[in-house]
Protein backbone atom coordinates (compact mmCIF):
# COMPACT_ATOMS: atom_id res chain seq x y z
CA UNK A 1 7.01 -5.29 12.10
CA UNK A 2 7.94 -2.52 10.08
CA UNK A 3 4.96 -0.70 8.26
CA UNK A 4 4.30 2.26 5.79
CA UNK A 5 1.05 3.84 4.76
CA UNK A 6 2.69 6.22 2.61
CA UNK A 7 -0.53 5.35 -0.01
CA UNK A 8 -3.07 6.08 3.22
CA UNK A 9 -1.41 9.39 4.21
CA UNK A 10 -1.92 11.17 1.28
CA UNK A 11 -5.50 10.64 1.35
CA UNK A 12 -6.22 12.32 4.09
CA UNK A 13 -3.35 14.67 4.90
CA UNK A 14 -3.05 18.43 3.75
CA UNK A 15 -0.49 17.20 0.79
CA UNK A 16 -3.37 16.29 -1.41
CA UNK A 17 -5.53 19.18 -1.64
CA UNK A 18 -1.60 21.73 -1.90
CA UNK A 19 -0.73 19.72 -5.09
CA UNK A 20 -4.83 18.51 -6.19
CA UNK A 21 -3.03 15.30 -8.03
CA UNK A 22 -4.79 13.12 -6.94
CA UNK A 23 -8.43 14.54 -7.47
CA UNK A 24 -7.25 15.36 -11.47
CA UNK A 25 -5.49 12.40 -12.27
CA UNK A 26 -5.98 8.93 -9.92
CA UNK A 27 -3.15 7.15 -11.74
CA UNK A 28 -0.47 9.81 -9.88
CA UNK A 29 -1.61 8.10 -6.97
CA UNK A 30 -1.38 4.62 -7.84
CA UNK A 31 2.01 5.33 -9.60
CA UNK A 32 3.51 6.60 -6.10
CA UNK A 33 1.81 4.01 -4.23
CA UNK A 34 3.52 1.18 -6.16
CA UNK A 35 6.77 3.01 -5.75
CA UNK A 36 6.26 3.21 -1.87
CA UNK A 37 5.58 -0.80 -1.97
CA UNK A 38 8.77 -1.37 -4.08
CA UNK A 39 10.82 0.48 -1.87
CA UNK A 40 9.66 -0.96 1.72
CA UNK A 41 9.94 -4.69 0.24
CA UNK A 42 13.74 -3.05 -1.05
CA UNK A 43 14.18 -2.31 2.93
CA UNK A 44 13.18 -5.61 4.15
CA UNK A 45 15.77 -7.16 1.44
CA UNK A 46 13.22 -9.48 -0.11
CA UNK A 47 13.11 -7.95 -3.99
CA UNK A 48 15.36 -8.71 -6.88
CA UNK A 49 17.40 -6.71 -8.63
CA UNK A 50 15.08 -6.28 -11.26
CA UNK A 51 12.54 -4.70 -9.17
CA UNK A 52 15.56 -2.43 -8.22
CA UNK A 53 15.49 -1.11 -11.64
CA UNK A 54 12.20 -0.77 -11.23
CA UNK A 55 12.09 2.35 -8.75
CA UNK A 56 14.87 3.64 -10.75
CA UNK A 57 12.79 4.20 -13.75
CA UNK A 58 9.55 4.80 -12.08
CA UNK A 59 11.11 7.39 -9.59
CA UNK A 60 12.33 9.47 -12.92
CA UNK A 61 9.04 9.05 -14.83
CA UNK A 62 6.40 9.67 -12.05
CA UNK A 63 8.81 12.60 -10.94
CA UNK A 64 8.05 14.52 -14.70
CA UNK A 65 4.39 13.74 -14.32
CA UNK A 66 3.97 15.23 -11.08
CA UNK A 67 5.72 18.21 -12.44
CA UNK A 68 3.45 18.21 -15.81
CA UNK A 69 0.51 17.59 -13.63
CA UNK A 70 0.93 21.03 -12.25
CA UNK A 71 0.61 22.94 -15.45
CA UNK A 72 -3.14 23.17 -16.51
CA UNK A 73 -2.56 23.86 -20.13
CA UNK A 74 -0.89 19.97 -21.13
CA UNK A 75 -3.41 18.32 -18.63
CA UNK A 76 -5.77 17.73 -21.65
CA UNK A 77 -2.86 15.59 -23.37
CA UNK A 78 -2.49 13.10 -20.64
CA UNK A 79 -5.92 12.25 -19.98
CA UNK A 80 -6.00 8.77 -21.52
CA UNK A 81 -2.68 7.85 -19.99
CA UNK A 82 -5.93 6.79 -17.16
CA UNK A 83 -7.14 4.47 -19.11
CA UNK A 84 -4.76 2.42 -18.92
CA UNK A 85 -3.52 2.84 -15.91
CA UNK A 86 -5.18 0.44 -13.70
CA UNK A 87 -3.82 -2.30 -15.66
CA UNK A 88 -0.58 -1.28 -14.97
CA UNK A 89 -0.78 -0.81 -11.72
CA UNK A 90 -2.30 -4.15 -10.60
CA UNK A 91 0.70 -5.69 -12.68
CA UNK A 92 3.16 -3.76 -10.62
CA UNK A 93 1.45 -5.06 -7.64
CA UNK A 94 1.29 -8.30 -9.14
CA UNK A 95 4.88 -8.09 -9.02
CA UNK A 96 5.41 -6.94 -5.55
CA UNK A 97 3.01 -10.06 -4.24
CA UNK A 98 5.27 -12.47 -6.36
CA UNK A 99 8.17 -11.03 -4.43
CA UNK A 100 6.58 -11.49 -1.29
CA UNK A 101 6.04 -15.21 -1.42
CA UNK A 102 9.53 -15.97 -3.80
CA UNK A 103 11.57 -16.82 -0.76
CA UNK A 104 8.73 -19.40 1.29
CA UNK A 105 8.23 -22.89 0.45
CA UNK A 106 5.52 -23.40 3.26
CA UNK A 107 1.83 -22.37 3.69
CA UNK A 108 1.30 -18.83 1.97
CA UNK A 109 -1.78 -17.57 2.50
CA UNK A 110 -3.52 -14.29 1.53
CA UNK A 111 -7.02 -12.34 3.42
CA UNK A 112 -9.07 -9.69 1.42
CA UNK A 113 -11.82 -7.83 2.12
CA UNK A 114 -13.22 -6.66 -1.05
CA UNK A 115 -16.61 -5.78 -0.46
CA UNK A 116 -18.15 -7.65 -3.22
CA UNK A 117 -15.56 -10.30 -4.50
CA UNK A 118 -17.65 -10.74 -7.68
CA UNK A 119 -17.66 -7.23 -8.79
CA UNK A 120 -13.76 -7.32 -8.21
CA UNK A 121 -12.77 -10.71 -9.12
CA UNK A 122 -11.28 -9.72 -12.29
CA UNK A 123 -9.00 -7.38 -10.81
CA UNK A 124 -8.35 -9.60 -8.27
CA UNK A 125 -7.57 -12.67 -10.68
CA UNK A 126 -4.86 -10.03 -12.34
CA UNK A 127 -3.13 -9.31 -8.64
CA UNK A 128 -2.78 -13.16 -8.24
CA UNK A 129 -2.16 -14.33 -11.39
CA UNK A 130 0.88 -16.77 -10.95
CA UNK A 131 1.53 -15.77 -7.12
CA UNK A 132 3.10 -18.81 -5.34
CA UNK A 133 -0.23 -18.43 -2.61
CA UNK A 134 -2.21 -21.13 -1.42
CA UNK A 135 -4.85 -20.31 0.39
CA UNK A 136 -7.03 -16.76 -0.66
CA UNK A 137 -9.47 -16.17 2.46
CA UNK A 138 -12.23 -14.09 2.01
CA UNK A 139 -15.09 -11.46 3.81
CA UNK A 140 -17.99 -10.17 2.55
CA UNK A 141 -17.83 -11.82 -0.92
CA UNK A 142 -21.26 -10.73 -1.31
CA UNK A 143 -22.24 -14.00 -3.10
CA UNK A 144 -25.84 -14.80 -3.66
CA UNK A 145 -26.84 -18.31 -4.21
CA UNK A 146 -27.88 -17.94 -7.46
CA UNK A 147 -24.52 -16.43 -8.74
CA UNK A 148 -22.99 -19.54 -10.13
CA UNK A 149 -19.61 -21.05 -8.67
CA UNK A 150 -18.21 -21.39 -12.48
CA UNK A 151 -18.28 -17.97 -12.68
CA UNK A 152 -16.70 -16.74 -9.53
CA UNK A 153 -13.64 -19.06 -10.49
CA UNK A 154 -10.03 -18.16 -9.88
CA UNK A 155 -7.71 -20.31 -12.78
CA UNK A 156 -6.00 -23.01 -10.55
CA UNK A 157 -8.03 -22.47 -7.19
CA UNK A 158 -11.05 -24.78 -6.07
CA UNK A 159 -13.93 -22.48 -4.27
CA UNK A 160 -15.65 -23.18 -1.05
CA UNK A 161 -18.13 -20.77 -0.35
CA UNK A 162 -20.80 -19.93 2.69
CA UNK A 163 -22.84 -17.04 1.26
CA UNK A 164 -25.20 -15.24 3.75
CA UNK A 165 -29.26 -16.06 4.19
CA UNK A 166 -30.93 -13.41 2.99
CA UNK A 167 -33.39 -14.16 5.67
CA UNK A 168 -30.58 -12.86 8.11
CA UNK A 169 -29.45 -9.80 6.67
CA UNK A 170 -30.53 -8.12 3.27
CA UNK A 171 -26.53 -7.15 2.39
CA UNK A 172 -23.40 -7.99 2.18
CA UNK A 173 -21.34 -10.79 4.39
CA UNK A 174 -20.70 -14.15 3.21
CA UNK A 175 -17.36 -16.00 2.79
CA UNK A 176 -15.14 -18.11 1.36
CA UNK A 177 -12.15 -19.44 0.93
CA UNK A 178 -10.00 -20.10 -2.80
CA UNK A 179 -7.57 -23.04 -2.32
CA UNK A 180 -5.07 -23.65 -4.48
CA UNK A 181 -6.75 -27.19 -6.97
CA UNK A 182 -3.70 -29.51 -5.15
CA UNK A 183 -4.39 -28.93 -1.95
CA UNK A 184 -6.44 -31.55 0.43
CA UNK A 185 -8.41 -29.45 1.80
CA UNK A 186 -12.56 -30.09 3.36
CA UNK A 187 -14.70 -28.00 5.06
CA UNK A 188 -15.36 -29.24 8.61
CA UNK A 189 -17.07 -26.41 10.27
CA UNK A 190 -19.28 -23.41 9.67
CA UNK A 191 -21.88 -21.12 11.01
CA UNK A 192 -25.59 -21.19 10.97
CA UNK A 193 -27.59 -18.28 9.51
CA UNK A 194 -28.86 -16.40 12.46
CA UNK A 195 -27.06 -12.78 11.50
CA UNK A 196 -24.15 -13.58 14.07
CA UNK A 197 -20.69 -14.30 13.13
CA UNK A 198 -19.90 -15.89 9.94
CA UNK A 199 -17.32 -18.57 10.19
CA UNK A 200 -16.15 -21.24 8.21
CA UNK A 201 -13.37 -23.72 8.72
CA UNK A 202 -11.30 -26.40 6.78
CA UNK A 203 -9.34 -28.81 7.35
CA UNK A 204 -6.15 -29.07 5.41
CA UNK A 205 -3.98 -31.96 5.23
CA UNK A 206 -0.19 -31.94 5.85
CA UNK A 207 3.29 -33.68 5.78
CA UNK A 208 3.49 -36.68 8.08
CA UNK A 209 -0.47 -37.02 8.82
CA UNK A 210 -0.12 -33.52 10.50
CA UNK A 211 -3.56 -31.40 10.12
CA UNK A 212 -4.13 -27.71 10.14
CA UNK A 213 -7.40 -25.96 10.85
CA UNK A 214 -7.67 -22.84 8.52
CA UNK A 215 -10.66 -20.21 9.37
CA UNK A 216 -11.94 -17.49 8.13
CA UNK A 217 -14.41 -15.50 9.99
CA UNK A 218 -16.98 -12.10 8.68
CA UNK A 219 -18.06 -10.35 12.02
CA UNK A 220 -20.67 -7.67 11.22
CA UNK A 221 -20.84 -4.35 12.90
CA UNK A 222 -22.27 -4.12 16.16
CA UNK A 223 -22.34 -7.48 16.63
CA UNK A 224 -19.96 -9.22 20.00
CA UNK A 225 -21.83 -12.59 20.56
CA UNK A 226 -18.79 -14.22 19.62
CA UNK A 227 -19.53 -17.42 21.51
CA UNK A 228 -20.70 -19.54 18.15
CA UNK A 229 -17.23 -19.40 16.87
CA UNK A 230 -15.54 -19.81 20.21
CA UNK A 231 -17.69 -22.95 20.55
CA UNK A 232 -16.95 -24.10 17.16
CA UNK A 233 -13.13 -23.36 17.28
CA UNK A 234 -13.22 -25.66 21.05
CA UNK A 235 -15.02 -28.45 19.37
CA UNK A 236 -12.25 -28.88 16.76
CA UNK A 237 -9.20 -28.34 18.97
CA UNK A 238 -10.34 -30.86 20.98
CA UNK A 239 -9.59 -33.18 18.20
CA UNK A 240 -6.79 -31.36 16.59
CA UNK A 241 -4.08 -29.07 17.92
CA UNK A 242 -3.01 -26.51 15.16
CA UNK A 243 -5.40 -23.69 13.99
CA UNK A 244 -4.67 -20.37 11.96
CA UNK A 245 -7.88 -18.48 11.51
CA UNK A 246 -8.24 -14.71 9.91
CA UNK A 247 -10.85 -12.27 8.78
CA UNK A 248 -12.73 -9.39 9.41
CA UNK A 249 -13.63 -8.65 13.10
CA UNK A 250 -14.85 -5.23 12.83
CA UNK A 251 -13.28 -5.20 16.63
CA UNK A 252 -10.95 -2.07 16.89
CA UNK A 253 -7.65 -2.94 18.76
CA UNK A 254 -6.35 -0.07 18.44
CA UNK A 255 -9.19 1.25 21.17
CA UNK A 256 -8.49 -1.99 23.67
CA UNK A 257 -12.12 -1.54 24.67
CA UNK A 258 -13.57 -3.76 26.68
CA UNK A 259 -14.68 -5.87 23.91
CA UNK A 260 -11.47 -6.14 21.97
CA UNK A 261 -9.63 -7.25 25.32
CA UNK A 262 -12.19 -9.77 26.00
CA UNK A 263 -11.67 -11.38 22.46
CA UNK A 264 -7.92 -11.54 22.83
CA UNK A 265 -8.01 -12.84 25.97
CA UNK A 266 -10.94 -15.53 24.83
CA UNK A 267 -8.65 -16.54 22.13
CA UNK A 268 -5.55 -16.62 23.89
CA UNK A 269 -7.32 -19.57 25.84
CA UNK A 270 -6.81 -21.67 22.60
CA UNK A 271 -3.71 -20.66 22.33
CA UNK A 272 -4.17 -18.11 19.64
CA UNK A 273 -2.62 -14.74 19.30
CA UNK A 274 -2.55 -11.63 17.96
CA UNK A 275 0.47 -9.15 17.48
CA UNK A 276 -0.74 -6.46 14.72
CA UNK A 277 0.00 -2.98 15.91
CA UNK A 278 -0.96 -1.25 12.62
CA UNK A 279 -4.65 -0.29 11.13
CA UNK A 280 -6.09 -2.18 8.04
CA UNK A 281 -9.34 -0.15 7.53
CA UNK A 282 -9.24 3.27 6.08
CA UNK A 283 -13.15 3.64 5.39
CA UNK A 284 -12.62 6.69 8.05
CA UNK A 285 -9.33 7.94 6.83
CA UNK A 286 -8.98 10.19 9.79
CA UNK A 287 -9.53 7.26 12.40
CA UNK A 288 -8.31 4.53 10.56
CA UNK A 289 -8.89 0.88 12.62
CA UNK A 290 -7.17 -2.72 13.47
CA UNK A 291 -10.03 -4.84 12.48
CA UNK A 292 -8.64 -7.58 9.65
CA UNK A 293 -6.82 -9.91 12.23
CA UNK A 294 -4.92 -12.82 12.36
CA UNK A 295 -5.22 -15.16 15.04
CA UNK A 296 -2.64 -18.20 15.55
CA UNK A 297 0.10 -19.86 17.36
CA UNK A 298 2.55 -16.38 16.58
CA UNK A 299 5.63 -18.64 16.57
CA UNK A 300 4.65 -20.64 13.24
CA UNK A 301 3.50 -16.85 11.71
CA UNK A 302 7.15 -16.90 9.32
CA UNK A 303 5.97 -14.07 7.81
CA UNK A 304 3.14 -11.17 7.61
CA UNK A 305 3.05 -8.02 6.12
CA UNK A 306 -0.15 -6.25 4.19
CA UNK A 307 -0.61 -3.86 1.18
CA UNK A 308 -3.65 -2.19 -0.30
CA UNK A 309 -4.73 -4.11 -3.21
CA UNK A 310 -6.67 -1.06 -5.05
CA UNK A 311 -9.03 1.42 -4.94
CA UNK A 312 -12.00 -1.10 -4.95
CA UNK A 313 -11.87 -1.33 -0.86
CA UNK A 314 -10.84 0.10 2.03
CA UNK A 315 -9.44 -2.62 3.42
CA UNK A 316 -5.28 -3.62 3.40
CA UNK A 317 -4.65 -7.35 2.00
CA UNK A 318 -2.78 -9.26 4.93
CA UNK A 319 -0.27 -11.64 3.76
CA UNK A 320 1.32 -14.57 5.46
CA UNK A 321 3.42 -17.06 5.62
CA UNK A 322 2.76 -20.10 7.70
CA UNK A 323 5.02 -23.11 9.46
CA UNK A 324 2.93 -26.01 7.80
CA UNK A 325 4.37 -28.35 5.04
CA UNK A 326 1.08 -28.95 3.42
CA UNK A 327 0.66 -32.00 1.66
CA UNK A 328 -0.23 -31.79 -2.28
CA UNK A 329 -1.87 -34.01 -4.96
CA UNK A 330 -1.90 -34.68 -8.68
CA UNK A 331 -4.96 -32.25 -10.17
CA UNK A 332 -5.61 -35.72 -12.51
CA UNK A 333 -6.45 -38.01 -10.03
CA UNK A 334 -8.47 -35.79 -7.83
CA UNK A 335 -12.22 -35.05 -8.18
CA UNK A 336 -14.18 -32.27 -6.05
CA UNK A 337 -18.12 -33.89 -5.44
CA UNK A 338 -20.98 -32.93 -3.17
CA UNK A 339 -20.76 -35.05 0.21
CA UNK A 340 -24.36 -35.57 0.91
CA UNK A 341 -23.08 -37.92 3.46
CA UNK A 342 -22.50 -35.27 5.63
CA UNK A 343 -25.36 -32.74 5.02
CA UNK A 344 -26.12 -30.66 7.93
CA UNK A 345 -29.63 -31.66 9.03
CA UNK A 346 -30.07 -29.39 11.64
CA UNK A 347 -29.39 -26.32 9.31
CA UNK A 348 -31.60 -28.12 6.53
CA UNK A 349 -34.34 -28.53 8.65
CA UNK A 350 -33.78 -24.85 9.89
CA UNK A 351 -34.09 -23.11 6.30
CA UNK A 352 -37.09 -25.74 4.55
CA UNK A 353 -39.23 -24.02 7.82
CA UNK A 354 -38.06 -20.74 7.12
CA UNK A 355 -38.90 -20.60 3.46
CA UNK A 356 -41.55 -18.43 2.79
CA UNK A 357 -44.02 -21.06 0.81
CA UNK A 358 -46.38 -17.79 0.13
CA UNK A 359 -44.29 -16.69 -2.63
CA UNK A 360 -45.36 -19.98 -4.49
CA UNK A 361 -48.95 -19.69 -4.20
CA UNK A 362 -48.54 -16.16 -5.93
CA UNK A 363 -47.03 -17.59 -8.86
CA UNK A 364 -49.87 -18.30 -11.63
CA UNK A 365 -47.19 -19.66 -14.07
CA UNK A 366 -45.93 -22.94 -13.89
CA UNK A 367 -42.89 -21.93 -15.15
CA UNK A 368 -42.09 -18.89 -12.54
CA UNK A 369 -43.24 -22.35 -10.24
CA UNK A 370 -40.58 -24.43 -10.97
CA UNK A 371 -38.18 -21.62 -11.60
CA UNK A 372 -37.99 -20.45 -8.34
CA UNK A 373 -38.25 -23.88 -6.59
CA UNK A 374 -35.24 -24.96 -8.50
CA UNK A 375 -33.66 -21.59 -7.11
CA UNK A 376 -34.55 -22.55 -3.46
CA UNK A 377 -33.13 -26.06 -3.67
CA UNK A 378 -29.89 -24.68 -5.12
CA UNK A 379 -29.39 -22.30 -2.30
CA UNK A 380 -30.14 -25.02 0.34
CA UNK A 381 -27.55 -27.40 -1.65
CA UNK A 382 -25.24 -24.69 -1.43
CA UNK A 383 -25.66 -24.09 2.29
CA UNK A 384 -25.81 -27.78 3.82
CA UNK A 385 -24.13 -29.68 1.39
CA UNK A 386 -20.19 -29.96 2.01
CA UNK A 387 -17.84 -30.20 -0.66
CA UNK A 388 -14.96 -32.55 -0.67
CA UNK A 389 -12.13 -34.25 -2.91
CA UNK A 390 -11.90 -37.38 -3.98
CA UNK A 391 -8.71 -39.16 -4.25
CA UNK A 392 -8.94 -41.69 -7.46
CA UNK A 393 -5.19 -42.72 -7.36
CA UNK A 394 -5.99 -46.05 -5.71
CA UNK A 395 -9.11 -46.69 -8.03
CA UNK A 396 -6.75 -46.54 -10.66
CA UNK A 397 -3.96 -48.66 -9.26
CA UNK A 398 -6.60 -51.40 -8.70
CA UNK A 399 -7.91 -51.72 -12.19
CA UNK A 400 -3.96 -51.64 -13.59
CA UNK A 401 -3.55 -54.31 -11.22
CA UNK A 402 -6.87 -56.35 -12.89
CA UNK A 403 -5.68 -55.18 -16.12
């Protein structure tokens, strides 16, 4: 798969401190970067003509900035051209994402790692905003249970979401998946919160009964017990035969240590492989590392490619295309609800004993009493109660029938 990190390179190579662009004004950077994208999707024959234009006209401007840029005395005048930069930039990227997904009908699917999705969502909403994706997968959202769902909305996407315990670990980790509102889609699988691997799996439904297993996994640092989600992803192929999982690993294979080998070869046993050669984490931009993977049946992978979304991470957004003719539904007959029919118990059980009841006691108000019971049943809703989607089509078709 062809690659550029045009964007990457000039971060850390000698380029950037001969011409100091990128230290006076960011936007130079973000200019050339969207340049380098339009021009590698140009090479793989996937952009229209209008995006041709495109590099035309941003080739001739960005070339008289650069050469402005150089002259101290009319770098005053250009400051607020910053301003607005971003903006334009995440448009132009917008643009290159459309692109990506014009020419696939099938499962199109997206993995970020944003490090904090809701101090990034808006950008993120912009970078999306009327891509033909389906699926957004997610690590380290950073949610907290008490940061409200309604909020962390993408227009046209339903949200399932497994935020971390604090009990676990004080930062960072949780995930979660956006799918698109259409989509049947339930969550049939995720971790516990004992500071291992976070993992969470859905089910989504396809042409012709077919089912597909989508995954998305948070590994933190330092952390190899992999064996929760290897028992996890045997218990549900042992019911269903198709399973795409991605995330963040934080297992280097570009080393092929010991560890990275055994986790290839442990997934291979399913049937699941991985064939990225390039890195996707720049947070050492003189080592940079392999550790956002996908894992799947590599002969149903139509298409893959990745692209840094911003500034906001270090972290390259992989986009694919998958074999799978998902099956969709009218957003009017369809209602999302709480299944409390299929709470876990085990994990309830597991967090009411946890709870640190001391905190109450301390309380003198009644108020601060309730307040942050009402907190603690709203984080145990949101961690063993699933949600699901309710189909109301035949509800309807019975009372026309009476009617």
């Amino acid at each position: 798969m062809m690659r550029h990190h045009f964007e990457r390179s000039i971060l850390w190579r000698p380029y950037r401190k001969s011409l100091e662009v990128t230290q006076s004004k960011p936007w130079m950077l973000e200019i050339w970067i969207v340049i380098h994208k339009i021009e590698f999707l140009q090479k793989q024959n996937i952009t229209t003509q209008c995006l041709f234009k495109c590099i035309n006209g941003f080739l001739v401007v960005s070339t008289l900035i650069c050469f402005l840029s150089l002259i101290p005395s009319l770098s005053k005048p250009y400051a607020t051209i910053y301003a607005g930069s971003k903006g334009d930039s995440l448009n132009i990227r917008n643009i290159v994402l459309k692109s990506a997904f014009s020419t696939f009908s099938n499962l199109n699917f997206i993995h970020l790692n944003p490090g904090s999705m809701k101090k990034n969502l808006d950008d993120f909403r912009i970078l999306i905003k009327n891509v033909n994706v389906h699926i957004i997968a997610v690590s380290e959202t950073w949610f907290k249970p008490h940061h409200n769902s309604n909020a962390l909305n993408i227009p046209g996407f339903s949200l399932y979401r497994h935020d971390r315990n604090n009990l676990s670990r004080c930062r960072g980790g949780g995930i979660a998946f956006y799918v698109k509102d259409n989509i049947k889609a339930k969550v049939v699988s995720k971790s516990r919160h004992n500071g291992l691997t976070e993992f969470m799996f859905l089910e989504l439904s396809g042409m012709n009964n077919q089912k597909l297993i989508f995954g998305v996994v948070y590994n933190p640092p330092n952390t190899s017990n992999f064996q929760p989600l290897l028992n996890s992803i045997n218990n549900l192929m042992s019911t269903r035969s198709d399973i795409l999982i991605v995330g963040d690993f934080n297992s280097n294979m570009l080393n092929q240590s010991p560890s990275t080998k055994r986790l290839l070869h442990e997934f291979s046993m399913f049937g699941l492989e991985c064939h990225q050669s390039e890195p996707t984490n720049f947070s050492n931009i003189a080592n940079p590392s392999l550790i956002d993977l996908i894992f799947c049946n590599q002969n149903l992978l139509n298409r893959f490619t990745q692209m840094s979304p911003g500034s906001y991470t270090t972290h390259d957004l992989l986009i694919g295309s998958y074999n799978f003719s998902l099956e969709t539904c009218n957003n009017d007959i369809v209602k999302t609800y709480l299944d409390y029919k299929n709470v876990d118990e085990n994990l309830l059980l597991q967090a009411i004993s946890l709870q640190n009841w001391d905190e109450l006691y301390k309380l003198s108000a009644i108020d601060d009493q309730i307040k942050l019971i009402n907190n603690f049943i709203n984080e145990l809703m949101s961690q063993v109660v699933p949600f699901d989607k309710l189909n109301q089509l035949p509800k309807l078709l019975s009372s026309f029938k009476q009617s």
